[in-house]
C-alpha atoms as a PDB file:
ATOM      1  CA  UNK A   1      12.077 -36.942-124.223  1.00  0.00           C
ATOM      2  CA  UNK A   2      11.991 -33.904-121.724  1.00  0.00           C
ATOM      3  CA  UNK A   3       8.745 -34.658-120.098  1.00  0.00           C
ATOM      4  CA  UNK A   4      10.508 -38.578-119.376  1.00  0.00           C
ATOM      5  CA  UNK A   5      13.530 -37.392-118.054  1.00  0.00           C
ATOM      6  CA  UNK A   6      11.456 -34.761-115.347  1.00  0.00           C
ATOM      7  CA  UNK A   7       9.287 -37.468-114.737  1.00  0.00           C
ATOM      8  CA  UNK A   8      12.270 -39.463-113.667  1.00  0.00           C
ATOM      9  CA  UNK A   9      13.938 -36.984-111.315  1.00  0.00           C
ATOM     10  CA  UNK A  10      10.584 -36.188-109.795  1.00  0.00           C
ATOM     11  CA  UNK A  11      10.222 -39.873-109.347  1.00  0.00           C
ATOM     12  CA  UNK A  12      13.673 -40.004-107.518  1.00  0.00           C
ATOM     13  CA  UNK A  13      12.759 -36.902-105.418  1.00  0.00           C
ATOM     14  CA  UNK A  14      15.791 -34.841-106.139  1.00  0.00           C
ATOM     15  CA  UNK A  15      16.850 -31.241-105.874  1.00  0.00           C
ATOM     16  CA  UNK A  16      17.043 -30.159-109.451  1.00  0.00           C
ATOM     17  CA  UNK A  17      18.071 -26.559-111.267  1.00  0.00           C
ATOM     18  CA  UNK A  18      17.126 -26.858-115.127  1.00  0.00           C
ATOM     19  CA  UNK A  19      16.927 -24.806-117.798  1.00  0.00           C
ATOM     20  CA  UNK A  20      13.374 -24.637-120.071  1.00  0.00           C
ATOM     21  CA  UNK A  21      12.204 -22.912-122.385  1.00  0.00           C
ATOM     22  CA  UNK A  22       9.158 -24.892-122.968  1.00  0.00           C
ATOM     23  CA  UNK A  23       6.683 -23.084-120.421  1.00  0.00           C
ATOM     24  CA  UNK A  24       4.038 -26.268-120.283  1.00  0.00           C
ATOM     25  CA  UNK A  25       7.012 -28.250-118.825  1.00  0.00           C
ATOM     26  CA  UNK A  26       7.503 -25.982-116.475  1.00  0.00           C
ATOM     27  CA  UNK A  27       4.427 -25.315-115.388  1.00  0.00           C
ATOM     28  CA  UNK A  28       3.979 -29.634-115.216  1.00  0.00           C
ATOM     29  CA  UNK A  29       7.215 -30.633-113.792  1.00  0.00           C
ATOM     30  CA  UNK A  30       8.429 -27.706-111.481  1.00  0.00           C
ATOM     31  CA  UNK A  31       7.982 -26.265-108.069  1.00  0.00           C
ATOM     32  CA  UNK A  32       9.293 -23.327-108.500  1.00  0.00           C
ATOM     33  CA  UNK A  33      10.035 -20.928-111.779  1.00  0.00           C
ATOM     34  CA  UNK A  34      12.223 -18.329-111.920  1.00  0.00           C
ATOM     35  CA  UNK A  35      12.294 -16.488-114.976  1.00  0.00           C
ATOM     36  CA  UNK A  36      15.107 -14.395-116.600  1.00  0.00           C
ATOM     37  CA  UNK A  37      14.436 -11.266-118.944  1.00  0.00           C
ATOM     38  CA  UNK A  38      17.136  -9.174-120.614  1.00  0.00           C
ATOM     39  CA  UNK A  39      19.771 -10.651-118.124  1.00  0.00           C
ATOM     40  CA  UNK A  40      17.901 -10.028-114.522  1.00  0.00           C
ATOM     41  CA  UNK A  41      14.959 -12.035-112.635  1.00  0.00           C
ATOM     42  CA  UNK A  42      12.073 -10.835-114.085  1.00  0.00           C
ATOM     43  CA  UNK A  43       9.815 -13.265-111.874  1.00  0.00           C
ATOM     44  CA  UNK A  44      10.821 -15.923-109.064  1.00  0.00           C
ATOM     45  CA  UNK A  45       7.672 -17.607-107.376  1.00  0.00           C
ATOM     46  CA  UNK A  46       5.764 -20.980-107.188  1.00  0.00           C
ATOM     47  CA  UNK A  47       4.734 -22.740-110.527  1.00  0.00           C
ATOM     48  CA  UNK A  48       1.018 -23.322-108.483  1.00  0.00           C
ATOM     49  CA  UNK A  49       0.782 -19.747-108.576  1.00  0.00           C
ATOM     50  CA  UNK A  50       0.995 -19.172-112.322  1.00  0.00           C
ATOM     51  CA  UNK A  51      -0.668 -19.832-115.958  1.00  0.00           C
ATOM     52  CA  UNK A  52       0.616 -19.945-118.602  1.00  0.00           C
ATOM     53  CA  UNK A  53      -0.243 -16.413-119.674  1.00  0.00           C
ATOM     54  CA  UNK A  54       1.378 -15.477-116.967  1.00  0.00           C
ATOM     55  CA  UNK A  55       4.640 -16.381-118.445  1.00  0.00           C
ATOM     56  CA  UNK A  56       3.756 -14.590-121.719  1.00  0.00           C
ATOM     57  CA  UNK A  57       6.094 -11.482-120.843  1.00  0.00           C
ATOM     58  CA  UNK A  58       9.174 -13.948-121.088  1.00  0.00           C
ATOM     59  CA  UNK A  59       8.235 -14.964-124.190  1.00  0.00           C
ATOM     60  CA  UNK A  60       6.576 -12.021-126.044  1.00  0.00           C
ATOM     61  CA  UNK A  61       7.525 -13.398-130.077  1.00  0.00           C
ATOM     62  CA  UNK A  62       5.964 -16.705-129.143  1.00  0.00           C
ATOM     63  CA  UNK A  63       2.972 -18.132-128.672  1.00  0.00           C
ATOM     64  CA  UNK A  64       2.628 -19.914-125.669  1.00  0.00           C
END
């Protein structure tokens, strides 16, 4: 249901600030990621730039 309604506001080339906590989503869907940790920005940059691992630190009691 996610992945359709990215795929639609991708398709309709619009500005868009969501909230994921599905990190393959991200990675798929978005530009850009910022990532919060313990209430500050623990990483703003370009999804292109990152793997999944990468996001690991935001999510250290799951497996991503």
């Amino acid at each position: 249901m996610a992945a359709k309604i990215l795929q639609q506001i991708l398709a309709q080339r619009r500005t868009s600030i969501v909230a994921l906590h599905d990190v393959n989503l991200a990675l798929q869907y978005c530009d850009r990621i910022v990532g919060i940790k313990d209430g500050e920005i623990a990483l703003d940059t370009k999804s292109g730039d990152l793997t999944r691992s990468d996001l690991y630190f935001l999510y250290p009691h799951e497996r991503i």
